[in-house]
N, C-alpha and C. Protein backbone atom coordinates (compact mmCIF):
# COMPACT_ATOMS: atom_id res chain seq x y z
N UNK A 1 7.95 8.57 -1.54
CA UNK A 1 6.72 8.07 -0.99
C UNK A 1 6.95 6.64 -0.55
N UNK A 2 6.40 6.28 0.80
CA UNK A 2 6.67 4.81 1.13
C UNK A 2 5.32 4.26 1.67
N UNK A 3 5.06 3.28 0.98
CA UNK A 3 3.78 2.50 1.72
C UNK A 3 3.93 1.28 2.38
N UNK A 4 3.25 0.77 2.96
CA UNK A 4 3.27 -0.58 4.05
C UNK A 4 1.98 -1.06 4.52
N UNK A 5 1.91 -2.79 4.08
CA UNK A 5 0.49 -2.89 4.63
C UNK A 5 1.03 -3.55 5.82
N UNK A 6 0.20 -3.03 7.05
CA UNK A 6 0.56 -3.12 8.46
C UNK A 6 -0.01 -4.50 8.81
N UNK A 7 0.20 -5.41 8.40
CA UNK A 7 -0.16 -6.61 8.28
C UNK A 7 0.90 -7.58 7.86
N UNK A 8 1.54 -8.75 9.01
CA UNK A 8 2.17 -9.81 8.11
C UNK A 8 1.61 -11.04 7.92
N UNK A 9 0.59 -11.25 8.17
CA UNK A 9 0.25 -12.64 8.75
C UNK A 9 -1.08 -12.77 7.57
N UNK A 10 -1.66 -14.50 7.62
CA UNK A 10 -2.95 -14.54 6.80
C UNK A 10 -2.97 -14.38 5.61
N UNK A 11 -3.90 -13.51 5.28
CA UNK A 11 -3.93 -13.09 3.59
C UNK A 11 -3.50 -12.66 3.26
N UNK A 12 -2.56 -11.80 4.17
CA UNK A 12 -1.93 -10.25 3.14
C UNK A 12 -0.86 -10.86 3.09
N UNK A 13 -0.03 -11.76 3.71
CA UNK A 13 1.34 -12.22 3.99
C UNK A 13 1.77 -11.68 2.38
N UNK A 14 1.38 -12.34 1.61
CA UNK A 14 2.20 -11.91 0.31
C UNK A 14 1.97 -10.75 -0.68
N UNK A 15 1.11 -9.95 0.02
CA UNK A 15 0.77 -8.72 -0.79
C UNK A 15 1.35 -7.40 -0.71
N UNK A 16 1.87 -6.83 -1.88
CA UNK A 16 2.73 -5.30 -1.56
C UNK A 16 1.81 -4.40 -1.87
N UNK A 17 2.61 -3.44 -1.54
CA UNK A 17 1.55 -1.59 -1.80
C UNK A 17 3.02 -0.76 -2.56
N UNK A 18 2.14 -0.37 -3.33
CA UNK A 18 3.41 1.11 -3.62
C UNK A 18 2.00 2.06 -4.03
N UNK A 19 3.10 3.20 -4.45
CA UNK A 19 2.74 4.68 -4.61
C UNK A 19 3.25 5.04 -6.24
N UNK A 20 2.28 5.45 -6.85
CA UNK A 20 1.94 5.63 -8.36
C UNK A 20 1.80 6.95 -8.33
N UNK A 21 2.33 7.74 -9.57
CA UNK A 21 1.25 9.08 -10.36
C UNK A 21 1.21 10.36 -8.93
N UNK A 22 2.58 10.21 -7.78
CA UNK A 22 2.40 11.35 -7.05
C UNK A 22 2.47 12.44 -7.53
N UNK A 23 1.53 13.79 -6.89
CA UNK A 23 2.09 14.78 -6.69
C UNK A 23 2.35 15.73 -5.76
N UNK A 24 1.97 17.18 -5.68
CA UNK A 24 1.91 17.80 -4.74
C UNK A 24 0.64 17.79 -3.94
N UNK A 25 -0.51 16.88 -4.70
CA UNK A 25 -1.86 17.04 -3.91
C UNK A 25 -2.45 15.71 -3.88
N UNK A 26 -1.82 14.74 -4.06
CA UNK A 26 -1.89 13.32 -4.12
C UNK A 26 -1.31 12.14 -4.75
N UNK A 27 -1.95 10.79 -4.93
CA UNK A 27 -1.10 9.90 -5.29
C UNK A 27 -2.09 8.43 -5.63
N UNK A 28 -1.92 7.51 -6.19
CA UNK A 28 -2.73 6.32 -6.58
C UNK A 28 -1.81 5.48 -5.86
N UNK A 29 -3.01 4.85 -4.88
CA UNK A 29 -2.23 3.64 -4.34
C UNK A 29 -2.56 2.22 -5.03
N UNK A 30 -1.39 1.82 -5.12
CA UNK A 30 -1.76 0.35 -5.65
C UNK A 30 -1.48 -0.88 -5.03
N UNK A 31 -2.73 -2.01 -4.88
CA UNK A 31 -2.09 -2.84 -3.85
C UNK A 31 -2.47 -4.14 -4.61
N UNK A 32 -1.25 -5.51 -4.60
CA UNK A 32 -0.92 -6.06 -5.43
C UNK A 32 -1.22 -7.49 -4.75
N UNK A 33 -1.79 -8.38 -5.25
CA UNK A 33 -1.54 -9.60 -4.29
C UNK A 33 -2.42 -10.86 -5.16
N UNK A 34 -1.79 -12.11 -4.40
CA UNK A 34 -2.15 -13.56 -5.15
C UNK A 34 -3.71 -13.63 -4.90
N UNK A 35 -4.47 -13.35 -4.17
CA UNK A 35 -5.50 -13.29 -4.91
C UNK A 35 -6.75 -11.99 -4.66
N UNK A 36 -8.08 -12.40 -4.60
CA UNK A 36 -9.08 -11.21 -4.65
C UNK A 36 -9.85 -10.78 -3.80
N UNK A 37 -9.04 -11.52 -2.10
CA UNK A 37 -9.85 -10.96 -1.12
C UNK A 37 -8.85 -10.17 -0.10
N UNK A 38 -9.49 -9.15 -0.13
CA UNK A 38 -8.54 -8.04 0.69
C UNK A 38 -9.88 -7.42 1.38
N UNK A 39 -10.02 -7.34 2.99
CA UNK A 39 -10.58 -6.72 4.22
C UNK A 39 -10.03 -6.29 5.06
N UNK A 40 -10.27 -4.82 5.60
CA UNK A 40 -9.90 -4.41 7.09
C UNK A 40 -8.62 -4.49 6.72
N UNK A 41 -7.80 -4.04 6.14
CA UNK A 41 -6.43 -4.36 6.28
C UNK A 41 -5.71 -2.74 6.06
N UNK A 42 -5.31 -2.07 7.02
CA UNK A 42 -4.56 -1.15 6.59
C UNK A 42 -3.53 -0.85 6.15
N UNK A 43 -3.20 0.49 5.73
CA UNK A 43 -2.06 0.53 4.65
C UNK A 43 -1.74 1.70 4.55
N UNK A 44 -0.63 2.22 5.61
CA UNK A 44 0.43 3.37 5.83
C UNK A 44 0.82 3.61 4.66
N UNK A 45 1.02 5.04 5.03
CA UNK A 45 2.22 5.48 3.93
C UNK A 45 2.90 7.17 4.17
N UNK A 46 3.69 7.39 4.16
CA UNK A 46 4.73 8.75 4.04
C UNK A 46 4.83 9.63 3.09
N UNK A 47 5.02 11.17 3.22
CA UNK A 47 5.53 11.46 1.93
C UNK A 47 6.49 12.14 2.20
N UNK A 48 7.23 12.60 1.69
CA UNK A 48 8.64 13.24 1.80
C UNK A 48 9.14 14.36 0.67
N UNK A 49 9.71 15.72 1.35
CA UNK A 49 10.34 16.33 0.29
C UNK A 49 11.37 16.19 0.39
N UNK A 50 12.25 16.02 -0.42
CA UNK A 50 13.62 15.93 -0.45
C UNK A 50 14.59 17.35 -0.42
């Protein structure tokens, strides 16, 4: 599973995303950052069978 917030610039500059607790019918996204305002900001992600 790969996530990406489609954003480099501003607020998000320093904030990551990953992918938690997948399975075959979903997944918890978690998105991590210095502080507590996050808007409008999207956030791709893939899944893959190997």
């Amino acid at each position: 599973m790969l996530c990406n917030i489609n954003s480099t610039a501003g607020s998000t500059l320093q904030w990551t995303a990953k992918a938690a607790s997948a399975t075959t019918t979903g997944f918890t996204l978690i998105v991590s950052g210095p502080s507590a305002t996050w808007a409008s900001v999207d956030v791709e992600w893939t899944a893959f069978m190997p």
